[in-house]
Structures are given as C-alpha cells and as structure tokens.
C-alpha atoms as a PDB file:
ATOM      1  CA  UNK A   1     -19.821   6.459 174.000  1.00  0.00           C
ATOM      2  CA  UNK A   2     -23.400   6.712 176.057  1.00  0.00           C
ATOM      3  CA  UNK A   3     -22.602   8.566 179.313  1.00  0.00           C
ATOM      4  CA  UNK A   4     -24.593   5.600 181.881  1.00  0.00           C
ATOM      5  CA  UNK A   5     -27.376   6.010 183.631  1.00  0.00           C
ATOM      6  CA  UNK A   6     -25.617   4.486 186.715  1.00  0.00           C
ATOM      7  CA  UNK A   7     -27.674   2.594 189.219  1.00  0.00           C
ATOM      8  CA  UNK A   8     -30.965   1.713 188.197  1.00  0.00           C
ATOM      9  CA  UNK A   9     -32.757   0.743 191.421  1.00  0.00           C
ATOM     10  CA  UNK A  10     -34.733  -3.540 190.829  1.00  0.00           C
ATOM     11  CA  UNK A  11     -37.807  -3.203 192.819  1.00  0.00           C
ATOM     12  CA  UNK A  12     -37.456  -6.780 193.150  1.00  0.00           C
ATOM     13  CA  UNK A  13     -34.711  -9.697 192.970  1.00  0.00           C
ATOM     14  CA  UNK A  14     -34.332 -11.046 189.289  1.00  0.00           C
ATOM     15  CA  UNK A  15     -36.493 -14.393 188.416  1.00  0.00           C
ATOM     16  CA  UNK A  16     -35.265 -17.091 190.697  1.00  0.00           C
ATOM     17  CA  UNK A  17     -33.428 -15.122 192.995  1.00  0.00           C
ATOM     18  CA  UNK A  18     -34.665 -16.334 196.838  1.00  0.00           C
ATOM     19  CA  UNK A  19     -32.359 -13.928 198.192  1.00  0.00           C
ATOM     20  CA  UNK A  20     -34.768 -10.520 199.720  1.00  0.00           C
ATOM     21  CA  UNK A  21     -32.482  -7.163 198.708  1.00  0.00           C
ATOM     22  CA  UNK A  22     -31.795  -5.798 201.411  1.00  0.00           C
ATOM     23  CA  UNK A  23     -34.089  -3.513 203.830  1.00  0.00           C
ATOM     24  CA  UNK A  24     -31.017  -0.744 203.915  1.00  0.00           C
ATOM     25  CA  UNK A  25     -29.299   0.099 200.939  1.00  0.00           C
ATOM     26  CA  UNK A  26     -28.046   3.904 200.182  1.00  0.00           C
ATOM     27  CA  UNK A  27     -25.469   5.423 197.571  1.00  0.00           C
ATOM     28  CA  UNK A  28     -23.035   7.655 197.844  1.00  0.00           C
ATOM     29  CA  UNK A  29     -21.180   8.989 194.804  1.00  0.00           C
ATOM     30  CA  UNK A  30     -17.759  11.186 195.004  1.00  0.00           C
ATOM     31  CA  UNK A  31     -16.145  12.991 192.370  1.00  0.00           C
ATOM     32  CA  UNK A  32     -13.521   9.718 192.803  1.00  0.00           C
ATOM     33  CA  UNK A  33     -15.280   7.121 194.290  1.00  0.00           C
ATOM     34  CA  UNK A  34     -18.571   5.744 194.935  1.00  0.00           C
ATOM     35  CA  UNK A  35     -19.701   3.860 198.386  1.00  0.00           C
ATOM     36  CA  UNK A  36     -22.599   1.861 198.718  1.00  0.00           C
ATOM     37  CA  UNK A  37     -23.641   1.286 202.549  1.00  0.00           C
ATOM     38  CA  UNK A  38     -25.827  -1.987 203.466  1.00  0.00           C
ATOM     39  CA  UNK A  39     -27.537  -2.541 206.393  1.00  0.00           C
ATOM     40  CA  UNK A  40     -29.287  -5.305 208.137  1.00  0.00           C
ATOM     41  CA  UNK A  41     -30.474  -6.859 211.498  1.00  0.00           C
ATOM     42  CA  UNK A  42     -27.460 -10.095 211.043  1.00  0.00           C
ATOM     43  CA  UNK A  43     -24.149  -8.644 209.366  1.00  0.00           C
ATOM     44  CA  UNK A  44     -24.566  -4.544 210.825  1.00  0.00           C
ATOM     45  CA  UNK A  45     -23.423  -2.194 207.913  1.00  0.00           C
ATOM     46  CA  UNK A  46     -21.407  -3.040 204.917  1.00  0.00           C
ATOM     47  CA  UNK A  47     -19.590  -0.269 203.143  1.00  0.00           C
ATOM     48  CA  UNK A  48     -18.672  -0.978 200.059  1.00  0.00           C
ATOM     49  CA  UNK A  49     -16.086   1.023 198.692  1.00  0.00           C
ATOM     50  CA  UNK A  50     -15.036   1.667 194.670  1.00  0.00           C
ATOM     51  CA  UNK A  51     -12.846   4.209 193.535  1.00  0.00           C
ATOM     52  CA  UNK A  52     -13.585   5.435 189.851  1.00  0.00           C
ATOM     53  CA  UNK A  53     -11.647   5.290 186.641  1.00  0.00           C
ATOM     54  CA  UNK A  54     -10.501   9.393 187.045  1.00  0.00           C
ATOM     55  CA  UNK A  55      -8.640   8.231 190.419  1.00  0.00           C
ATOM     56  CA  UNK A  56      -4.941   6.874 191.018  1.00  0.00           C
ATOM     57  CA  UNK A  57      -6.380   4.447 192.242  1.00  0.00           C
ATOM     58  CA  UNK A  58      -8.657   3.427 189.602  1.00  0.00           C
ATOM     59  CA  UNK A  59      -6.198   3.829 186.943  1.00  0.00           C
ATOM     60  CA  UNK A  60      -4.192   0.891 188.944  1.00  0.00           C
ATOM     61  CA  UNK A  61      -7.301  -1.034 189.191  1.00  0.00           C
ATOM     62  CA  UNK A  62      -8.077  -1.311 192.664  1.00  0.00           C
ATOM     63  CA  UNK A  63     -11.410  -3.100 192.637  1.00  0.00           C
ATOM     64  CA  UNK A  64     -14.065  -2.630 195.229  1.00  0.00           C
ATOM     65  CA  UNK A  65     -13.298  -2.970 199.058  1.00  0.00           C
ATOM     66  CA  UNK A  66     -16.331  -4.440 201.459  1.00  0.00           C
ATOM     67  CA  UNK A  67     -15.666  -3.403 204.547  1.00  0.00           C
ATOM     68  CA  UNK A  68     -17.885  -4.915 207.372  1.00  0.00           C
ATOM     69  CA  UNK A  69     -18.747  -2.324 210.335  1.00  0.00           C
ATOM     70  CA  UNK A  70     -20.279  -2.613 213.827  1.00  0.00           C
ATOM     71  CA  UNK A  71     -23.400  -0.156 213.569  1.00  0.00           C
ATOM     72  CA  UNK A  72     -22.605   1.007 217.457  1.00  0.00           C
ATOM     73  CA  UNK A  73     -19.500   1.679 216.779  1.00  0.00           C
ATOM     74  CA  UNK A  74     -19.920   3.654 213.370  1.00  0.00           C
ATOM     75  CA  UNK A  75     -22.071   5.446 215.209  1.00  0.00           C
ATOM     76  CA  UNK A  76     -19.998   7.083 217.466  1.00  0.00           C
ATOM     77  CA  UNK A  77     -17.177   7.170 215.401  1.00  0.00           C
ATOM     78  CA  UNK A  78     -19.090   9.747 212.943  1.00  0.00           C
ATOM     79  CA  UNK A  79     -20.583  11.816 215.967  1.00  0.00           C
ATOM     80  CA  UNK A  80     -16.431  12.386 216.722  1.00  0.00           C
ATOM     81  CA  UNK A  81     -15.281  13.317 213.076  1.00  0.00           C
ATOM     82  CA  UNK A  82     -18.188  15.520 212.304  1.00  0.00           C
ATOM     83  CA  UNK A  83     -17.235  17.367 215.377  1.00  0.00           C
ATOM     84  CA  UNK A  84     -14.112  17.709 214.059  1.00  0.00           C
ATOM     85  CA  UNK A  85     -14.837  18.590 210.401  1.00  0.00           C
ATOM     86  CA  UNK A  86     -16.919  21.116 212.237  1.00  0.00           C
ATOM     87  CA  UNK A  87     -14.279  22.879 213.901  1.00  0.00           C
ATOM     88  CA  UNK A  88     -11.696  22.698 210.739  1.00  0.00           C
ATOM     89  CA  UNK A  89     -14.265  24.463 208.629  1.00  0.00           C
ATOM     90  CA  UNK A  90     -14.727  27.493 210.662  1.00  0.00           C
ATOM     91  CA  UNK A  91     -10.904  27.937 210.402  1.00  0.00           C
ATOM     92  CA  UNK A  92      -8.830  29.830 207.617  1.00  0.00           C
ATOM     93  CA  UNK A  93      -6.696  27.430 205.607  1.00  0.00           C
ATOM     94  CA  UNK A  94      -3.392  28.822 206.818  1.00  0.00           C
ATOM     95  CA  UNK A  95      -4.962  27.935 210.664  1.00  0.00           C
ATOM     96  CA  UNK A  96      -5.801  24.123 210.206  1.00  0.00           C
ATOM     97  CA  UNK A  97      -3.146  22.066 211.562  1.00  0.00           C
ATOM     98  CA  UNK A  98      -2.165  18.379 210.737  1.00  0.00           C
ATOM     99  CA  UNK A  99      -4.042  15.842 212.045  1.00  0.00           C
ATOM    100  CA  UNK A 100      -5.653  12.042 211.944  1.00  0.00           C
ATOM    101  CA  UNK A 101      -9.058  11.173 213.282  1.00  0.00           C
ATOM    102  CA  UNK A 102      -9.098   8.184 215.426  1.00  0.00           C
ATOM    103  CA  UNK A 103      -9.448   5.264 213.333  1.00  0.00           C
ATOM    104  CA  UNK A 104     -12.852   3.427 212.696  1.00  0.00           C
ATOM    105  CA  UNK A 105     -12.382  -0.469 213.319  1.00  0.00           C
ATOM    106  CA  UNK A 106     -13.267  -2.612 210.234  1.00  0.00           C
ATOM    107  CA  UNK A 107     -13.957  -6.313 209.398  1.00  0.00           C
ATOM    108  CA  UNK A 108     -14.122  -7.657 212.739  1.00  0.00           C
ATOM    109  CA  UNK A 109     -10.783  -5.087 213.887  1.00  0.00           C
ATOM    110  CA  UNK A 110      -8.673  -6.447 210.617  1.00  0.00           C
ATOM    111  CA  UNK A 111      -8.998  -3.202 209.022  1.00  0.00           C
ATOM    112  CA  UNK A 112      -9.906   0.699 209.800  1.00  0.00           C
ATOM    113  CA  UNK A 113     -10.923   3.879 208.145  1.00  0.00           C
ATOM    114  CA  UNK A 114     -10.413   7.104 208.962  1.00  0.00           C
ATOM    115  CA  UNK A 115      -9.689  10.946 207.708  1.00  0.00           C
ATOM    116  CA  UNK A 116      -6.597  12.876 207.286  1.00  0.00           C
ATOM    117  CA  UNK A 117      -5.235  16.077 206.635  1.00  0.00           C
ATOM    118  CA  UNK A 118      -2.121  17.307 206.230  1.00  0.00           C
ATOM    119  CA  UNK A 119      -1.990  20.562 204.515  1.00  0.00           C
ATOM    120  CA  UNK A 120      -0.686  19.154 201.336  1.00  0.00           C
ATOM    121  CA  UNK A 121      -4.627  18.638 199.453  1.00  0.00           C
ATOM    122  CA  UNK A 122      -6.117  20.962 197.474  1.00  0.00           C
ATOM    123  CA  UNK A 123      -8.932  23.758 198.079  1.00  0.00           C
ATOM    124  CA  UNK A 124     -11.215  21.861 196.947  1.00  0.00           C
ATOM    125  CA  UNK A 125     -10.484  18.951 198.604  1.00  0.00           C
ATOM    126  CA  UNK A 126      -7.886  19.373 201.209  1.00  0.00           C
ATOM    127  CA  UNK A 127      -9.195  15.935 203.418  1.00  0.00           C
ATOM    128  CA  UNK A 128      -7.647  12.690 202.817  1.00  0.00           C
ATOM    129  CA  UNK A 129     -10.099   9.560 203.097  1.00  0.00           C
ATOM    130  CA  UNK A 130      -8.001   6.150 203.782  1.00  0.00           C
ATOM    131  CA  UNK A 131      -8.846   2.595 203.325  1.00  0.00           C
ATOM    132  CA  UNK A 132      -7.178  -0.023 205.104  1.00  0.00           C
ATOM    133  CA  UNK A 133      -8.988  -3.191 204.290  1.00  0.00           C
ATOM    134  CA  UNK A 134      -8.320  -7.057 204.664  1.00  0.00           C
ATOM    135  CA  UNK A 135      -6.969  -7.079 201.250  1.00  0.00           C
ATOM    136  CA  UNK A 136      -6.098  -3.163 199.897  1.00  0.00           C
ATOM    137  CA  UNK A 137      -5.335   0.046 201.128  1.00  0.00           C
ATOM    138  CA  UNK A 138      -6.054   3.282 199.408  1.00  0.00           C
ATOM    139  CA  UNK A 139      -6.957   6.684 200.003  1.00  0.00           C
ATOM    140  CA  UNK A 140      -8.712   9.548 198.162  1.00  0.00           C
ATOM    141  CA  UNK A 141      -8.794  13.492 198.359  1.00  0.00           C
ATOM    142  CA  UNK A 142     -11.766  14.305 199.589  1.00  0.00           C
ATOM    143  CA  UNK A 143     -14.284  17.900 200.466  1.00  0.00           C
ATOM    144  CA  UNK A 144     -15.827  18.726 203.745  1.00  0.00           C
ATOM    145  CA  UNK A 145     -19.073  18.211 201.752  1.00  0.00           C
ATOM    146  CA  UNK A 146     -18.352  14.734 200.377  1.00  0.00           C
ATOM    147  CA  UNK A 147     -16.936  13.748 203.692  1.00  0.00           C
ATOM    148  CA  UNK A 148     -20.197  14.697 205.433  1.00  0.00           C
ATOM    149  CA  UNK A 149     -22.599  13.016 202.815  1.00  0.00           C
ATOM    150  CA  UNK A 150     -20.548   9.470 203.414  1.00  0.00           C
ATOM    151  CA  UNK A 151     -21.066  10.351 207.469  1.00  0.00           C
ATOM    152  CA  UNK A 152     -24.278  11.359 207.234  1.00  0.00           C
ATOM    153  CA  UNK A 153     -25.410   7.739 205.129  1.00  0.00           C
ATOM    154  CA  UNK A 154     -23.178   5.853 207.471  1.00  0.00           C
ATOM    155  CA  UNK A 155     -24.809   7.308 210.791  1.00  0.00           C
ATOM    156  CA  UNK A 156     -28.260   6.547 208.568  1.00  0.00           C
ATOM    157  CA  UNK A 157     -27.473   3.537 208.466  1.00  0.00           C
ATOM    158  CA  UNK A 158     -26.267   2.233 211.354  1.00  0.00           C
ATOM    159  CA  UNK A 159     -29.256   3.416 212.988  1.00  0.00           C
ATOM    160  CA  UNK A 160     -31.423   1.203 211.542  1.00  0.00           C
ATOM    161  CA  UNK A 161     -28.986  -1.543 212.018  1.00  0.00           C
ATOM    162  CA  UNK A 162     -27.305  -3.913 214.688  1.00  0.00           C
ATOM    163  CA  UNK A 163     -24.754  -6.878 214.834  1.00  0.00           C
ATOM    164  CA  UNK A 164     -25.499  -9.612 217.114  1.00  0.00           C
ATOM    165  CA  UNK A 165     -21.507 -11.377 217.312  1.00  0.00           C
ATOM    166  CA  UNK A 166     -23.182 -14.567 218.590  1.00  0.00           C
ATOM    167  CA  UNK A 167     -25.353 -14.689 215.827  1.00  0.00           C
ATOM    168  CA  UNK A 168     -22.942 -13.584 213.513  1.00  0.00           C
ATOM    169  CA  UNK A 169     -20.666 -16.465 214.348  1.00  0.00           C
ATOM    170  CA  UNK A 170     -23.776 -19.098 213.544  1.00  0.00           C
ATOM    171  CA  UNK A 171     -24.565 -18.389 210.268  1.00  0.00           C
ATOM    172  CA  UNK A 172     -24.224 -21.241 207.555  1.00  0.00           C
ATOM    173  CA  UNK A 173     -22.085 -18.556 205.541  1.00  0.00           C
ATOM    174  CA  UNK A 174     -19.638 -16.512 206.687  1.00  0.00           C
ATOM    175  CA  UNK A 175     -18.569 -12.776 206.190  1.00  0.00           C
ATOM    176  CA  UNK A 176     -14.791 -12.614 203.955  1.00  0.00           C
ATOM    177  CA  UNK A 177     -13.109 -10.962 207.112  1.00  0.00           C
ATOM    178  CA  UNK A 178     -14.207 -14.095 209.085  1.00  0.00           C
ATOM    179  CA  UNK A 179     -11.969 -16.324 207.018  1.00  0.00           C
ATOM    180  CA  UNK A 180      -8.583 -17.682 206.950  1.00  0.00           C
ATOM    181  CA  UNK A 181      -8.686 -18.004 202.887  1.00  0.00           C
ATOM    182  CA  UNK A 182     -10.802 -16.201 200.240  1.00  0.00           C
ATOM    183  CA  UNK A 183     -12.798 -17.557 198.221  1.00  0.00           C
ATOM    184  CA  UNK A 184     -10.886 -16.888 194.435  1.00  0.00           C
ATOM    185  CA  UNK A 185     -12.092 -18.011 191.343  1.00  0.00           C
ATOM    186  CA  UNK A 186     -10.095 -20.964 189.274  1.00  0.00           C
ATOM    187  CA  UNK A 187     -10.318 -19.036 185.661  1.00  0.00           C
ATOM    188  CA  UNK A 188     -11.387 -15.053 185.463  1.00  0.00           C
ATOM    189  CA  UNK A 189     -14.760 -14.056 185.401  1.00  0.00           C
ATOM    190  CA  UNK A 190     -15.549 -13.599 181.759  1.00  0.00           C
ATOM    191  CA  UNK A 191     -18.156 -11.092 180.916  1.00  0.00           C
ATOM    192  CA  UNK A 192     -19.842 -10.539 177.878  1.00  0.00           C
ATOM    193  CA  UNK A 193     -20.499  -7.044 176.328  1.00  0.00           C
ATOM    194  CA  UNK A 194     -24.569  -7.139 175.801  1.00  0.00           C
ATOM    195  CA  UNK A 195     -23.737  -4.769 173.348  1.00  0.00           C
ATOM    196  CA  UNK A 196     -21.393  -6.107 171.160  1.00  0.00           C
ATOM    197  CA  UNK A 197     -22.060  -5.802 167.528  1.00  0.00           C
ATOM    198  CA  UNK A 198     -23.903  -2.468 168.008  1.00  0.00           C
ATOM    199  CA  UNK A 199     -22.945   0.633 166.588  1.00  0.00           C
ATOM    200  CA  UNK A 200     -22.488   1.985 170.287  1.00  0.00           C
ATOM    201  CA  UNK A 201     -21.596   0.478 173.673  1.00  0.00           C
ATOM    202  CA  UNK A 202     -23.113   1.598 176.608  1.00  0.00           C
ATOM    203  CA  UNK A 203     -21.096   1.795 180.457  1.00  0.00           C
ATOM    204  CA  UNK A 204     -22.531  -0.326 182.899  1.00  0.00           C
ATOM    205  CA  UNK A 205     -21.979  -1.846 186.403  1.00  0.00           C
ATOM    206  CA  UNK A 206     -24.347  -4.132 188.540  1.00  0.00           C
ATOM    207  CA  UNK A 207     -23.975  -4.645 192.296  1.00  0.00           C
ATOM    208  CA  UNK A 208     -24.614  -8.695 193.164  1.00  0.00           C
ATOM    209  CA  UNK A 209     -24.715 -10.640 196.439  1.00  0.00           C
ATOM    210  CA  UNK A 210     -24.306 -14.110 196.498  1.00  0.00           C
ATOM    211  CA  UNK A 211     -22.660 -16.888 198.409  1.00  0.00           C
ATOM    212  CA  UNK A 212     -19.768 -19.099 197.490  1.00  0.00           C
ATOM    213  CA  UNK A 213     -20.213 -22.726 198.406  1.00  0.00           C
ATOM    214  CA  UNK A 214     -18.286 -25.160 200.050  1.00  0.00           C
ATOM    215  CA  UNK A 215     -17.812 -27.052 196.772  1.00  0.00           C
ATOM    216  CA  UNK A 216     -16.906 -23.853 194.953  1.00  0.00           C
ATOM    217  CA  UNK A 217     -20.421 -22.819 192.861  1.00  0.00           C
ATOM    218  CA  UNK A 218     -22.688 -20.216 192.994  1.00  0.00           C
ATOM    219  CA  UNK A 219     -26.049 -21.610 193.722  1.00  0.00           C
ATOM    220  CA  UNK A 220     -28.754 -19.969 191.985  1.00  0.00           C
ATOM    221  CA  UNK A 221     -30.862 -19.166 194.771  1.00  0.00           C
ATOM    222  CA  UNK A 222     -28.316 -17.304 196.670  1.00  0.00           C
ATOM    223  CA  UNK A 223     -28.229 -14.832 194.172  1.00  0.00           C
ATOM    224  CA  UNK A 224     -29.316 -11.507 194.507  1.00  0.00           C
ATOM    225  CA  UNK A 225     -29.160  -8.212 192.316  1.00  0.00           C
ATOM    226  CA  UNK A 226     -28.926  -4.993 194.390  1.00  0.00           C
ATOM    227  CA  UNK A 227     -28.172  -2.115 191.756  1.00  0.00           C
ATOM    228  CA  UNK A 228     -28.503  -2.568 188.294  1.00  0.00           C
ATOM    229  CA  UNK A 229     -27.675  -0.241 184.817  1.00  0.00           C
ATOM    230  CA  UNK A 230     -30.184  -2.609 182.928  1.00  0.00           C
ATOM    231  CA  UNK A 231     -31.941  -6.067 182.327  1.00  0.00           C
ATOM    232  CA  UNK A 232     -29.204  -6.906 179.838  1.00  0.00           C
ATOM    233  CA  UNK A 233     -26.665  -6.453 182.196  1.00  0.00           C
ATOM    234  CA  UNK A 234     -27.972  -8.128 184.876  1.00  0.00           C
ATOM    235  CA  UNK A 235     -28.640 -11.228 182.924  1.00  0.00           C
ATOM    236  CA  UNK A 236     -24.597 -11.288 181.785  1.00  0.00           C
ATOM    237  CA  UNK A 237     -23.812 -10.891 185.544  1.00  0.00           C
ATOM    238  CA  UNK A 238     -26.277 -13.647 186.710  1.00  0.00           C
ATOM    239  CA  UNK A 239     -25.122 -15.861 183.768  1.00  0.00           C
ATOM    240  CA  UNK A 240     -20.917 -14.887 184.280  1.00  0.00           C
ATOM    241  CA  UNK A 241     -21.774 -16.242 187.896  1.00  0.00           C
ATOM    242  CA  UNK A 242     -23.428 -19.184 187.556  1.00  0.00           C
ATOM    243  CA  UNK A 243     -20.830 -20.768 185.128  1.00  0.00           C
ATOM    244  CA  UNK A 244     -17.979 -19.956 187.361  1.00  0.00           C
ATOM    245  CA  UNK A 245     -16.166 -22.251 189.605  1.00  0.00           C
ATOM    246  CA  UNK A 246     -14.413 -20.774 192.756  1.00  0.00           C
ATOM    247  CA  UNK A 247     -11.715 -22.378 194.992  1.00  0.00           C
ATOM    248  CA  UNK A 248     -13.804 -22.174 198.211  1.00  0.00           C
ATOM    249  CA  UNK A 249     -13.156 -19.883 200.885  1.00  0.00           C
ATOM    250  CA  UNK A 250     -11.390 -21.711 203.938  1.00  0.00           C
ATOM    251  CA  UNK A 251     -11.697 -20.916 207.895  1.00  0.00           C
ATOM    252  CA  UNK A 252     -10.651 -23.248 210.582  1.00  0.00           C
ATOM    253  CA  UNK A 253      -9.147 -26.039 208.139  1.00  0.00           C
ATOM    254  CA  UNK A 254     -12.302 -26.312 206.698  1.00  0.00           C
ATOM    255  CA  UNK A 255     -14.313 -25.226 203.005  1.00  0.00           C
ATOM    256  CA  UNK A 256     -16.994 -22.887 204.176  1.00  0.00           C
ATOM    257  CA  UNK A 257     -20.202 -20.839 202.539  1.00  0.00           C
ATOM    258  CA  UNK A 258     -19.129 -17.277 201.732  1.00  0.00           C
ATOM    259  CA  UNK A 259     -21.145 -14.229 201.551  1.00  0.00           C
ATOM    260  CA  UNK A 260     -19.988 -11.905 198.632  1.00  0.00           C
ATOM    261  CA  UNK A 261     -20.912  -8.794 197.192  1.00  0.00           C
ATOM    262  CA  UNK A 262     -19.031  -7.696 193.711  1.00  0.00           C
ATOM    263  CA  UNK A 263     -19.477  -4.675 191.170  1.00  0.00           C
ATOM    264  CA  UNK A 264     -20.002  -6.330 187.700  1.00  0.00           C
ATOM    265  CA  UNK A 265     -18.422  -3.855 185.594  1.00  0.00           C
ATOM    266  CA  UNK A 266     -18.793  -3.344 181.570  1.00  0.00           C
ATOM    267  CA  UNK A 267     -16.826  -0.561 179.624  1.00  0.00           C
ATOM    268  CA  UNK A 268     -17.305   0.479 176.002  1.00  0.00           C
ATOM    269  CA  UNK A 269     -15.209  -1.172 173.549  1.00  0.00           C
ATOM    270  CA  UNK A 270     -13.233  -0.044 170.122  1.00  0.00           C
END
C-alpha cells in the first residue's frame, strides 16, 4: 500500500467548474480526525468534521459531519475555552477536576460542540472533543495541543468571516441544517478505483462542493473541487457525481437547491 499524500491543494476549480473555491479554507489534522474549516462573506464558517479509520468512530463508519457556525459567535466561544485549557494545563493531573465547557451552537442552534474532561482520558490526551450534529454525534480523545490548533484555525477563521441571517435566508440554495429533509441519493454513490488493475493502489480522498437541485441532479457548474489527492481522483469524483440522481432535499413542503460538501474517499483494494 502507498502511504497518501493527503490533500493536494487545486490552485484552481477543475475544467468547467463555475464555482470560485473558496477565499478561506484551512486544515486541521488529529491523530483521529481531520477538520477542514471554510469561511466566507454568505454561509460564516463551515467545519467540517471526519474522524479517521484508527478511531471508534471510524471503524463504525461515521462519515463526515458539516457543521455550519456563526463566525461571532465562534469567536467568543474559543476566547472562553482557551482560557480554560489555559488554566487546566498549569495544573497537576491529580488537581484537574471534571468539567464541560459551555457548548458552541451549531447549524442554525440544531447542534453544538464543545470539550470535556472527566478524568477518565489518557496522558496524552485526557480532553474529550464532542460532536452533536443534525445527523451524528461523536466524540474523540483529544491533547491540549490538538485542541488549541482546531481553536486557533477556528478563531482564524471566523475573523475573516461573517453571516448575514437575512441574506442567508435568500439564497437560491440552502444550507442542510436549513431543511426539513436531506437531500439522499436514490442508489449509492459508486466510485471507481483509478487504480484498478495496477500492481498497487494508492489512498485517496477529495473534498467537493456542489449543490443538489430541485429535480435531484448535480449540475455541472455547481461543482467545485476544494482538496484533492490527484487529477485521477478528482475526475472519478466529478464523474461519480454527475451520474447520480438524488431525492431532493425538502424545506417548507417544497424541493429546494442544496449546498453540499462531501469527502470522496478511495481505499486500497486486495
């Protein structure tokens, strides 16, 4: 097996992609999970959250949690948990006592995040990150140190970006947590190994945005490649989603456009 070289940045959108990538885009990688924080002027910060294959959670295949964030609000949130990761650190072990940050307020209040700890983690990673989302809830052991690289892109982030709720609200395509029914496709989305019939097969994922139409499609245009292990990989993800039909996400009684963003994931085979 290849060990990946995971995350090749695309200077530019693949070949008939209208879709700009976005301004804000930073990566965080823990030993069992890996984040990727958006940010823009329309939708505020989107963390999207993946735990790995060496995780509980992975091993039960949670897939990869978008979390939509108000950039104010994230903001202050990681000003009040670095504060108290600050204090914990300076303490002994046997001195820390149990406790649960205030929760940060996810996909329009539908979900939260916060940190933990109750004495039960390891040394290395005695912190507890949780997960509440519109759809899963998970948690990881976590260290002080991977803790403050998430806050730190987070409060990056957020800086650079706002949410305008009015604005929000009037977009042609809406955000998942803003529906009553997600979008879900009618047959799984087959991938093909680029690889197959080589001696070896390399690991690869690719990070896409795209909307969901009203009738269920992907339309060309509205997709977008953010992260990337390769060309050949990006052309199976492009191709997968283009010849997929989706039962349309629903809000208000009605089929609406829906934003989406989705890890395209290969692993070697036999």
């Amino acid at each position: 097996m290849l060990r990946t070289l995971f995350l090749i940045w695309l200077a530019a959108a693949t070949s008939g992609a209208a879709q700009a990538t976005p301004p804000l885009l930073q990566r965080v990688a823990w030993t069992l999970a890996d984040f990727v924080v958006l940010g823009d002027s329309t939708h505020g910060v989107q963390l999207l959250a993946s735990p790995n294959l060496r995780s509980e959670q992975g091993r039960s295949r949670v897939e990869m949690t978008t979390l939509s964030l108000d950039p104010s609000v994230v903001h202050r949130w990681v000003s009040g948990v670095t504060r108290i990761l600050d204090s914990v650190a300076r303490l002994a072990p046997p001195e820390r006592t149990v406790f649960e940050t205030v929760p940060l307020a996810t996909d329009l209040g539908q979900g939260r995040i916060l940190v933990a700890f109750d004495g039960k983690g390891s040394q290395k990673q005695p912190f507890a990150f949780v997960v509440k989302g519109v759809a899963e809830s998970w948690w990881l052991p976590v260290s002080n140190a991977e803790l403050q690289q998430l806050l730190g892109v987070l409060d990056t982030i957020a800086r650079q970006s706002t949410l305008n709720p009015s604005r929000l609200g009037n977009q042609s395509a809406l955000l998942v947590c803003q529906l009553d029914e997600r979008p879900q496709p009618v047959k799984p989305i087959h991938l093909e190994h680029p690889d197959r019939g080589r001696r070896f097969a390399r690991n690869a994922r690719v990070l896409a945005r795209y909307i969901i139409d009203t009738s269920g499609v992907v339309p060309p245009a509205s997709v977008s490649i953010l992260l990337s292990d390769g060309k050949d990989f990006t052309r199976e993800a492009q191709r997968a989603l283009l010849r997929t039909k989706y039962r349309p996400g629903h809000a208000g009684g009605r089929s609406v456009d829906t934003i989406v963003w989705q890890w395209f994931v290969w692993r070697s085979f036999p």
